[in-house]
PDB file of N, CA and C in Angstrom:
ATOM      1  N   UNK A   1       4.758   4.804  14.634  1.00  0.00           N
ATOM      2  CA  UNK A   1       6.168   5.106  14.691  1.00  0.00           C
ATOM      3  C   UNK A   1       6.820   4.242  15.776  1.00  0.00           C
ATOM      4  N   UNK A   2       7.830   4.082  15.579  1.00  0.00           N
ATOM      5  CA  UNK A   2       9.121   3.361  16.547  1.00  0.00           C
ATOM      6  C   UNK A   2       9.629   4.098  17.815  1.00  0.00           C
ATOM      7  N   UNK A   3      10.374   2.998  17.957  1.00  0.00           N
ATOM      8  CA  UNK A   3      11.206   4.108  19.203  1.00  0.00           C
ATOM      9  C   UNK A   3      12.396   4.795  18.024  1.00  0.00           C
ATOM     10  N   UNK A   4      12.825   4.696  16.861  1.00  0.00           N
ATOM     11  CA  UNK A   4      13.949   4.893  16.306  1.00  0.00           C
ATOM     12  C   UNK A   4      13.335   6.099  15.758  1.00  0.00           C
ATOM     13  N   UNK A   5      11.870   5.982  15.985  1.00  0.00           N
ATOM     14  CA  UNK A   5      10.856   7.347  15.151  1.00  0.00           C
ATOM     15  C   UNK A   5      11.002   7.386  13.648  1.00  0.00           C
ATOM     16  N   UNK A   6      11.357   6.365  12.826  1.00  0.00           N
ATOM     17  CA  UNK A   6      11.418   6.009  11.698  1.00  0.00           C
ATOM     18  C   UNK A   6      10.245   5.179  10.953  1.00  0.00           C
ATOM     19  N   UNK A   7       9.696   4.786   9.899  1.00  0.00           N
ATOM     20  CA  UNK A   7       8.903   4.347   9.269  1.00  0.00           C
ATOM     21  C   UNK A   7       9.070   2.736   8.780  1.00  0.00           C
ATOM     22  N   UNK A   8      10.605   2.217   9.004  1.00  0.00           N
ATOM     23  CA  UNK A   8      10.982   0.646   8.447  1.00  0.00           C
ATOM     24  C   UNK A   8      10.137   0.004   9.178  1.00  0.00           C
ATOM     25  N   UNK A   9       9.320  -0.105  10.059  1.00  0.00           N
ATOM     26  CA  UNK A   9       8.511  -1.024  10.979  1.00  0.00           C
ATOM     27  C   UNK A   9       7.460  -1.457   9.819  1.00  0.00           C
ATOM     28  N   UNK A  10       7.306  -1.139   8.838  1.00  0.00           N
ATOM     29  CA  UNK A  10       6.470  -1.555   7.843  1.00  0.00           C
ATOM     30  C   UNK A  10       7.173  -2.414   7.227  1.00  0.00           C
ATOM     31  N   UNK A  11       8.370  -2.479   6.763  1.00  0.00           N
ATOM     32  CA  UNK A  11       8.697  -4.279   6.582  1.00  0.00           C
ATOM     33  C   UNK A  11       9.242  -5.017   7.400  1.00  0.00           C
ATOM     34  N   UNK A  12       9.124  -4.884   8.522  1.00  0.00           N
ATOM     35  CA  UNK A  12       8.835  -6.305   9.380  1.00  0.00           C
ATOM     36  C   UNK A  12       7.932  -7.361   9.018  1.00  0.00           C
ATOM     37  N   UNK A  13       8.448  -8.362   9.629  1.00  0.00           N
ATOM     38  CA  UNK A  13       7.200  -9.482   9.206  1.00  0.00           C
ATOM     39  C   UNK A  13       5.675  -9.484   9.926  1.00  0.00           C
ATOM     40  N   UNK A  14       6.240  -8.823  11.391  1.00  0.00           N
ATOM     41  CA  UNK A  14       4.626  -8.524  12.133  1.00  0.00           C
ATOM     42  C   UNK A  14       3.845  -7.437  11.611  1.00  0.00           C
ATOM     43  N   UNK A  15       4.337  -6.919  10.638  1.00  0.00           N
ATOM     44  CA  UNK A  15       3.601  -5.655   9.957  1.00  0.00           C
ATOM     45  C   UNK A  15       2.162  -5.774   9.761  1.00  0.00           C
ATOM     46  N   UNK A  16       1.236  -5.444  10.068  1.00  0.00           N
ATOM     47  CA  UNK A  16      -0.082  -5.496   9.340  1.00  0.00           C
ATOM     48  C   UNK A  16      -0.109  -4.453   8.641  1.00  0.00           C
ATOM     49  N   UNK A  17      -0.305  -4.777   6.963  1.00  0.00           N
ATOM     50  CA  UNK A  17      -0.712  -3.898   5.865  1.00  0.00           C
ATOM     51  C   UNK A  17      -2.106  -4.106   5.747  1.00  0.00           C
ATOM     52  N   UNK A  18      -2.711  -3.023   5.920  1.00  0.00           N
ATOM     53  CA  UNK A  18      -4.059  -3.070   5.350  1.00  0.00           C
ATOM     54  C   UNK A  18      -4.019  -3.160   4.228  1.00  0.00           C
ATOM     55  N   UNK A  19      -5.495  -3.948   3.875  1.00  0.00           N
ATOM     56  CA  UNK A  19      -5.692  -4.335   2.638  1.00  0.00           C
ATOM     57  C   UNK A  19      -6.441  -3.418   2.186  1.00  0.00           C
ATOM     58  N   UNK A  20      -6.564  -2.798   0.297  1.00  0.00           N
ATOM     59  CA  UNK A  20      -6.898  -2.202  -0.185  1.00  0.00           C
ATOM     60  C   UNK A  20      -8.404  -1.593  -0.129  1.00  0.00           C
ATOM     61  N   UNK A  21      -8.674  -2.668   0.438  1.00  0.00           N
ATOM     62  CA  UNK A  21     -10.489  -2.439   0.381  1.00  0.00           C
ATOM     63  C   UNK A  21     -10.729  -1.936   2.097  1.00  0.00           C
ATOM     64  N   UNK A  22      -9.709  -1.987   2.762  1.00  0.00           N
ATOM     65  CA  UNK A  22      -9.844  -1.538   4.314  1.00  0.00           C
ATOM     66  C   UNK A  22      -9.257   0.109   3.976  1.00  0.00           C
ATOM     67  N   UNK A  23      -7.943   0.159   3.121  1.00  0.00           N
ATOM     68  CA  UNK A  23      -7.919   1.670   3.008  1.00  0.00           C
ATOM     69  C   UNK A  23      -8.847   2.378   2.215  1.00  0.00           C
ATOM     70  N   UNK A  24      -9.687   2.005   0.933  1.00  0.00           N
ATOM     71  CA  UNK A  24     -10.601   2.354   0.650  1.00  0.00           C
ATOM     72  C   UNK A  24     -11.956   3.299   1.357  1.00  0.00           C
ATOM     73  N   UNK A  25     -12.146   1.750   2.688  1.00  0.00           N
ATOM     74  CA  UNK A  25     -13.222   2.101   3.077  1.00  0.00           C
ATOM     75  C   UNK A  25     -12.954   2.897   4.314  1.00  0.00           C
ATOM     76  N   UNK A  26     -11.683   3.387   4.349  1.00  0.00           N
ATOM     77  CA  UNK A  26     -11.109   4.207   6.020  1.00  0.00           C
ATOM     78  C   UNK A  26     -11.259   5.537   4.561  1.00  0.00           C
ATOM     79  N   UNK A  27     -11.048   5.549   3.183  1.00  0.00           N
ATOM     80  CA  UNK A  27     -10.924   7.124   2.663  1.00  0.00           C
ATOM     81  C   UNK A  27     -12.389   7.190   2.960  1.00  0.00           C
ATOM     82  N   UNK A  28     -13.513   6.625   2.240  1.00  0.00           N
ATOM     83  CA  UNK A  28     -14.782   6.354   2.143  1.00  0.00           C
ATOM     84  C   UNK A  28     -15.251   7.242   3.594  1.00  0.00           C
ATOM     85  N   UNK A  29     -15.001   6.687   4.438  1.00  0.00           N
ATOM     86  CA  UNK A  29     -15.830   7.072   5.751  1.00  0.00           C
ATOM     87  C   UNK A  29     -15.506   8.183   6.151  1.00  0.00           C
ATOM     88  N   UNK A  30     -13.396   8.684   6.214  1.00  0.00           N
ATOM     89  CA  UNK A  30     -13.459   9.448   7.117  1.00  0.00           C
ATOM     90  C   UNK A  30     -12.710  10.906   5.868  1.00  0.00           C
ATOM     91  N   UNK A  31     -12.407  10.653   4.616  1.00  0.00           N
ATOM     92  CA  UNK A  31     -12.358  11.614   3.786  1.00  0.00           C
ATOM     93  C   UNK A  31     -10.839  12.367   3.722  1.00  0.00           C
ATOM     94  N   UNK A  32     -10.067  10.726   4.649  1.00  0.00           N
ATOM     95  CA  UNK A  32      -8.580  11.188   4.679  1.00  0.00           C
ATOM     96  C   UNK A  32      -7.292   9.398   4.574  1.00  0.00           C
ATOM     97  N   UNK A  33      -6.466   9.732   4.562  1.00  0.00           N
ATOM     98  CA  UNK A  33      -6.316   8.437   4.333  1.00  0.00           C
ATOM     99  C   UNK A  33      -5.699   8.155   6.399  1.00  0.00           C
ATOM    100  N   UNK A  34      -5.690   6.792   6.534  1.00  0.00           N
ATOM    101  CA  UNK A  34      -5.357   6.321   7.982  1.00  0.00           C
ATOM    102  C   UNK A  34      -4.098   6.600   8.426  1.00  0.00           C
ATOM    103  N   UNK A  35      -3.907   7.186   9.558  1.00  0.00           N
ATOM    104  CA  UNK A  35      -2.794   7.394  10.230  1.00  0.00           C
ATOM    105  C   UNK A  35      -2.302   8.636   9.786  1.00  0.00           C
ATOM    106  N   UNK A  36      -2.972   9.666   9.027  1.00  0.00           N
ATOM    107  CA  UNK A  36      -2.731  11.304   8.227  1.00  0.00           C
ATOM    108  C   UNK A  36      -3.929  11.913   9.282  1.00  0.00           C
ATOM    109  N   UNK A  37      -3.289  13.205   9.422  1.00  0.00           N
ATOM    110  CA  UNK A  37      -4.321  14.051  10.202  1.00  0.00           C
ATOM    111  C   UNK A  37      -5.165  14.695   9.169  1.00  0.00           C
ATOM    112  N   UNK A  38      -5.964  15.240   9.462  1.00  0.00           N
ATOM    113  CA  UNK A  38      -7.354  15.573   8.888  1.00  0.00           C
ATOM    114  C   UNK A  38      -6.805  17.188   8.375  1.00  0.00           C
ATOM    115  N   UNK A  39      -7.856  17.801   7.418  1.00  0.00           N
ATOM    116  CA  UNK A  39      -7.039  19.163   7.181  1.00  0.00           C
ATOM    117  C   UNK A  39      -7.709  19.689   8.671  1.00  0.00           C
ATOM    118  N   UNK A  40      -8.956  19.341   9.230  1.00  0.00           N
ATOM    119  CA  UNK A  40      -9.405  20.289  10.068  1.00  0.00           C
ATOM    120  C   UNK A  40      -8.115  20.200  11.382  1.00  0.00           C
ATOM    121  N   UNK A  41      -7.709  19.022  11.572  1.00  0.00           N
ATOM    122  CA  UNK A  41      -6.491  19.086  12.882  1.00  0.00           C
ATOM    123  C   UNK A  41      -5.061  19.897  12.720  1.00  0.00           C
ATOM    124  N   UNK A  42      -4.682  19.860  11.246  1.00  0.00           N
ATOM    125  CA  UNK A  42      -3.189  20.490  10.549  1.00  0.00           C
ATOM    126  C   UNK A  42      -3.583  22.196  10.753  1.00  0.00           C
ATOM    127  N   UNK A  43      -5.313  22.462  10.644  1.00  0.00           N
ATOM    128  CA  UNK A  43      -5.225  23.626  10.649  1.00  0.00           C
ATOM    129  C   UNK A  43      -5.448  24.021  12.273  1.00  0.00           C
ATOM    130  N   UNK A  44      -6.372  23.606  13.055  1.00  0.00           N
ATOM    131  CA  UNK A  44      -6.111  23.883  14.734  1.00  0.00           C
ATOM    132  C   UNK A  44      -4.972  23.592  15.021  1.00  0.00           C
ATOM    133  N   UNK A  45      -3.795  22.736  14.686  1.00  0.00           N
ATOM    134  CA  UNK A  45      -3.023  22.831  15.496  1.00  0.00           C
ATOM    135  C   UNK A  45      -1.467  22.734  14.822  1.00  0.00           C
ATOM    136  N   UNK A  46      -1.982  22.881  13.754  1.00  0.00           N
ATOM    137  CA  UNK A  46      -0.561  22.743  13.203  1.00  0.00           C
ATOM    138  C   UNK A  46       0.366  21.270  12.786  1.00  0.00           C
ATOM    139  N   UNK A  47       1.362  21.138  12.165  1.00  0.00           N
ATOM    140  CA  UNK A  47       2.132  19.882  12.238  1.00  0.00           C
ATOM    141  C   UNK A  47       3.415  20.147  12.134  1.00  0.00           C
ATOM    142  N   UNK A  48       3.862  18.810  13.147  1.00  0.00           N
ATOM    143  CA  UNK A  48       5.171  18.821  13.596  1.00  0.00           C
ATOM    144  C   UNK A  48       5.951  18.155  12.268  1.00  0.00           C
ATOM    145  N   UNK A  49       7.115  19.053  11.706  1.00  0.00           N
ATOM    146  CA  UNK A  49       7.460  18.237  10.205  1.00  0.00           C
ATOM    147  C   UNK A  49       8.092  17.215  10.225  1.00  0.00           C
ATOM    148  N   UNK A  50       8.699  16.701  11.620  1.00  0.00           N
ATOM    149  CA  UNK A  50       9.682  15.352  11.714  1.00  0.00           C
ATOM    150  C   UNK A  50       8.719  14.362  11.700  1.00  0.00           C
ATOM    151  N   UNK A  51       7.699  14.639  12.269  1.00  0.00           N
ATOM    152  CA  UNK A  51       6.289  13.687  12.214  1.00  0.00           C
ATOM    153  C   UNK A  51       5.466  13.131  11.220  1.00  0.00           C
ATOM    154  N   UNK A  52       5.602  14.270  10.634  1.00  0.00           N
ATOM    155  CA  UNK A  52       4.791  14.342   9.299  1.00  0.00           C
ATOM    156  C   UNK A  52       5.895  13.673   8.122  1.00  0.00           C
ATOM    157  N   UNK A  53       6.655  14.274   8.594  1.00  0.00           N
ATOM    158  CA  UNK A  53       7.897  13.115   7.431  1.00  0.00           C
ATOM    159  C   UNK A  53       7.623  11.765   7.933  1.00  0.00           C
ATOM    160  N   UNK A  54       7.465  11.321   8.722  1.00  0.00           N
ATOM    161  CA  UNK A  54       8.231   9.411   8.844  1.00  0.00           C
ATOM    162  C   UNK A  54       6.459   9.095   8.296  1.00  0.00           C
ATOM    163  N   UNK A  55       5.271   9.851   8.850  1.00  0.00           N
ATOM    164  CA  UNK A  55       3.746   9.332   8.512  1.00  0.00           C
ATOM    165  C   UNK A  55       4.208   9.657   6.978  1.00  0.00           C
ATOM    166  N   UNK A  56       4.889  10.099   6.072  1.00  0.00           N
ATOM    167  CA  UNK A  56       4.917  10.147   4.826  1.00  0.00           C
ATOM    168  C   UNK A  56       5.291   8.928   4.351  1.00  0.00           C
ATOM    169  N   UNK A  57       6.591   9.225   4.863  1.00  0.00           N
ATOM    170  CA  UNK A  57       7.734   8.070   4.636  1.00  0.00           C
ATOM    171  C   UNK A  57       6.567   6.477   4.489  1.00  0.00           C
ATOM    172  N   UNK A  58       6.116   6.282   5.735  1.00  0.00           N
ATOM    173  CA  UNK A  58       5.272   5.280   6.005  1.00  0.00           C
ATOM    174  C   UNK A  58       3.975   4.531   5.490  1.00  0.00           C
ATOM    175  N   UNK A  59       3.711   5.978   4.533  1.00  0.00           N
ATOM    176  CA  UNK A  59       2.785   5.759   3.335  1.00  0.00           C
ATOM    177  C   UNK A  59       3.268   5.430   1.764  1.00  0.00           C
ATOM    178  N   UNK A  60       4.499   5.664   1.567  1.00  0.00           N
ATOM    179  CA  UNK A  60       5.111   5.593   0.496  1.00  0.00           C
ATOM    180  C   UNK A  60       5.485   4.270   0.513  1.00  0.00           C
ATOM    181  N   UNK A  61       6.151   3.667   1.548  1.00  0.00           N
ATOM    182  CA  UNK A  61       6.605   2.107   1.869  1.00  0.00           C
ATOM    183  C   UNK A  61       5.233   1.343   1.802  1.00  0.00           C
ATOM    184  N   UNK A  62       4.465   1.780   2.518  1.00  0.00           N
ATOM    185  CA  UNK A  62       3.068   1.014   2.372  1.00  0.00           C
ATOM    186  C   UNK A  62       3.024   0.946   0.727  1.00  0.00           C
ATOM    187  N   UNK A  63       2.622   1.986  -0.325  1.00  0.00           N
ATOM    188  CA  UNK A  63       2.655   2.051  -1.403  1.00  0.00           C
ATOM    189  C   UNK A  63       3.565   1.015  -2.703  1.00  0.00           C
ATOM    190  N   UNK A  64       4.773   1.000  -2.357  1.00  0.00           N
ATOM    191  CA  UNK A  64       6.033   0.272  -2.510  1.00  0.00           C
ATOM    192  C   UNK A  64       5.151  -1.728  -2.076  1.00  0.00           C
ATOM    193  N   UNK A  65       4.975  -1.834  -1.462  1.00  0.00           N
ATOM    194  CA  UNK A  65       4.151  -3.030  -0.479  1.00  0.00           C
ATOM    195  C   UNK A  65       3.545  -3.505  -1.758  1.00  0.00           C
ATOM    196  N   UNK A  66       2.694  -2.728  -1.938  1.00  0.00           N
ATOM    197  CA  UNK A  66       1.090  -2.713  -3.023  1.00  0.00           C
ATOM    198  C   UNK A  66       2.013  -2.944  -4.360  1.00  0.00           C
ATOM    199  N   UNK A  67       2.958  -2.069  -4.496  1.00  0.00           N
ATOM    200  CA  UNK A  67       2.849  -2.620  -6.027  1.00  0.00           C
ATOM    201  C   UNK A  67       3.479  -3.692  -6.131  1.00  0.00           C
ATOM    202  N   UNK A  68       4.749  -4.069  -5.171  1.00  0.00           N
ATOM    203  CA  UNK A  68       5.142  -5.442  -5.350  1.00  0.00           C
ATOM    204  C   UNK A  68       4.234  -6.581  -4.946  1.00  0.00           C
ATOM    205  N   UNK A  69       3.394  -6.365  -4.614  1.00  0.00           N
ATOM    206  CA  UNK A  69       2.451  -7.514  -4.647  1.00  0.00           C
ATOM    207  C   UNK A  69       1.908  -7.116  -5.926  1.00  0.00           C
ATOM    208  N   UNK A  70       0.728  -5.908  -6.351  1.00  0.00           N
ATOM    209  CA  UNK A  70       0.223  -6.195  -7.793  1.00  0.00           C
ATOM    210  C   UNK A  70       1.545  -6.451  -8.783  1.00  0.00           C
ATOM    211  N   UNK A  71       2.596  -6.497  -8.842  1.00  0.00           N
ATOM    212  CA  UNK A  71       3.446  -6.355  -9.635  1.00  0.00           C
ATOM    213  C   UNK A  71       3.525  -8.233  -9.729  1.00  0.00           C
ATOM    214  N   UNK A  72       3.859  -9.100  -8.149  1.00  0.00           N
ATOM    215  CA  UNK A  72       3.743 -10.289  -8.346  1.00  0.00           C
ATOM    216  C   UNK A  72       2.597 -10.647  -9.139  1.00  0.00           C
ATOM    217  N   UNK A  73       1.587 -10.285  -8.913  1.00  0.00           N
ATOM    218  CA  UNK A  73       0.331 -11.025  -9.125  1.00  0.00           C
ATOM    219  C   UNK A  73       0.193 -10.592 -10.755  1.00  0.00           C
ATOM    220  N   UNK A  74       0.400  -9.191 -11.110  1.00  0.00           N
ATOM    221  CA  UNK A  74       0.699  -9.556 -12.614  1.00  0.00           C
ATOM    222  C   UNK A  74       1.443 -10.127 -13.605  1.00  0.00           C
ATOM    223  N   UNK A  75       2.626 -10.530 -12.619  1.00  0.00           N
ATOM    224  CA  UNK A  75       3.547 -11.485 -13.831  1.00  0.00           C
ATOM    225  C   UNK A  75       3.083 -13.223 -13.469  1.00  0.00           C
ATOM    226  N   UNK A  76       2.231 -13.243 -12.301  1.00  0.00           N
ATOM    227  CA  UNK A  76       1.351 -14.528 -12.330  1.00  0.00           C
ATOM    228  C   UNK A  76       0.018 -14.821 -13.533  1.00  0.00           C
ATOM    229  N   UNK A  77      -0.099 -13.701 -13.536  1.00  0.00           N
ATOM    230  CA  UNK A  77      -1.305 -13.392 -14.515  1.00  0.00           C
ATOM    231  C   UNK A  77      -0.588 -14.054 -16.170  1.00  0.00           C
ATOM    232  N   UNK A  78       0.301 -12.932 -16.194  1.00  0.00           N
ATOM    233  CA  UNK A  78       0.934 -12.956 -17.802  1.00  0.00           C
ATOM    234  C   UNK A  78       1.473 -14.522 -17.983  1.00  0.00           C
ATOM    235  N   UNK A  79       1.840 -15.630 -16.760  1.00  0.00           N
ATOM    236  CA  UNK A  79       2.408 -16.617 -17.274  1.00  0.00           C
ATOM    237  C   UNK A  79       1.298 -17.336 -17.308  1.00  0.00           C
ATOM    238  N   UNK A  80       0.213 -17.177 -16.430  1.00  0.00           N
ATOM    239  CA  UNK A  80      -1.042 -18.133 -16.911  1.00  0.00           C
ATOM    240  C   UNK A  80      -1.788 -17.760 -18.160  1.00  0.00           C
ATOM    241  N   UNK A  81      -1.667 -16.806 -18.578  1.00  0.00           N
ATOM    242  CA  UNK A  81      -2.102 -16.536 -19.896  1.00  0.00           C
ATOM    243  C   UNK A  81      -1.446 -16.849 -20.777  1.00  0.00           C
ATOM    244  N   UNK A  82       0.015 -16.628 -21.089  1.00  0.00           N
ATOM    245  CA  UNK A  82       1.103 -17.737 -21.403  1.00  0.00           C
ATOM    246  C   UNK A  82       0.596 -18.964 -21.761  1.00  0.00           C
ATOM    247  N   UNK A  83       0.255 -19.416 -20.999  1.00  0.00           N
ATOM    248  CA  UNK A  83       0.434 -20.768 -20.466  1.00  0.00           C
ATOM    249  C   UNK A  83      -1.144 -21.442 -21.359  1.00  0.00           C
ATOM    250  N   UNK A  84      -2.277 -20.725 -21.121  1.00  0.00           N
ATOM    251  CA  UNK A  84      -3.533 -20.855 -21.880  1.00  0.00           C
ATOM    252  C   UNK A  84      -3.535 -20.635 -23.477  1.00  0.00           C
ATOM    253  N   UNK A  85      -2.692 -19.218 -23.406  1.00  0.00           N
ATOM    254  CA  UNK A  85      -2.264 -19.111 -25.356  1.00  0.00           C
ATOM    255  C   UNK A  85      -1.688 -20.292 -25.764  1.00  0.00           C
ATOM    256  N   UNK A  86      -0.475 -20.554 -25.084  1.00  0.00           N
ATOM    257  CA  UNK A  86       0.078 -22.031 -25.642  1.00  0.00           C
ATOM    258  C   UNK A  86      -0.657 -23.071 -25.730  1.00  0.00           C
ATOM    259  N   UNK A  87      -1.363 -23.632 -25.000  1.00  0.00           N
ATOM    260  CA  UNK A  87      -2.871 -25.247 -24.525  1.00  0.00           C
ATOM    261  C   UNK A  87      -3.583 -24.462 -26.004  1.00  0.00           C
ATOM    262  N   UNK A  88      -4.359 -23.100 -26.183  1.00  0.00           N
ATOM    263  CA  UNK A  88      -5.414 -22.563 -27.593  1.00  0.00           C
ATOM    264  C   UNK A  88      -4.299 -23.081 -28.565  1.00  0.00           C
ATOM    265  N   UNK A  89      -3.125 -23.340 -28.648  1.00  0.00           N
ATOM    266  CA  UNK A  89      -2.166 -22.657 -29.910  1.00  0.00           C
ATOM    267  C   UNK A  89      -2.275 -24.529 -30.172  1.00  0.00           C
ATOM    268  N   UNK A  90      -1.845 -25.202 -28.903  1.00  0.00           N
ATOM    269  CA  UNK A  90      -1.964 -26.699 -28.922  1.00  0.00           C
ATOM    270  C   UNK A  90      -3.241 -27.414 -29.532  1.00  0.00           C
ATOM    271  N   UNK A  91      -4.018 -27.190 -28.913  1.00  0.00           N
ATOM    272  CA  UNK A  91      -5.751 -27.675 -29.677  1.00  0.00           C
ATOM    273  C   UNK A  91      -6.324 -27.211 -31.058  1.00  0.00           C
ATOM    274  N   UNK A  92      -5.539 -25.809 -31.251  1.00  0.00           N
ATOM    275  CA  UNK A  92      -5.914 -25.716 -32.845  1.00  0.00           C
ATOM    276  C   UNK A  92      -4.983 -26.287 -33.975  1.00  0.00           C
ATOM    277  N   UNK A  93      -3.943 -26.592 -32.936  1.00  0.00           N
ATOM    278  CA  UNK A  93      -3.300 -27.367 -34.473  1.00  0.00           C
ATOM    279  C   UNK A  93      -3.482 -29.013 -34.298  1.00  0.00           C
TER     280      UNK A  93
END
């Protein structure tokens, strides 16, 4: 969190987004996702909901992140395949 205590610090350009296979292996190990408290801590001690909103907020933008990148990388996909149907469509005639 910020000093503004808001979640936009995730699109900054100094942002580090973990990569998929780093959040993977942070569910893998610790059986929660990173930067979310554990159920065993929500239940000793409770959660503060202004807190728990922006760590939401902050996962959803992360989320938002991911698909516009898979979203780039699949319309990279569809034009190189494009692009290969047309070269097959070229050589068979």
């Amino acid at each position: 969190m910020t000093n503004t205590g808001w979640a936009d610090f995730v699109f900054k350009d100094n942002y580090k987004l973990p990569s998929l296979n780093e959040v993977d292996a942070f569910i893998q190990d610790n059986k929660h996702l990173p930067g979310m408290p554990t159920e065993a801590e929500v239940k000793e001690k409770g959660v503060n909901v202004a807190e728990i909103s922006t760590k939401l907020l902050q996962k959803i933008e992360e989320l938002t992140l991911y698909v516009i990148d898979i979203n780039k990388e699949n319309e990279s996909l569809k034009a190189q395949l494009a692009n290969l149907e047309a070269q097959l469509k070229e050589i068979k005639n």
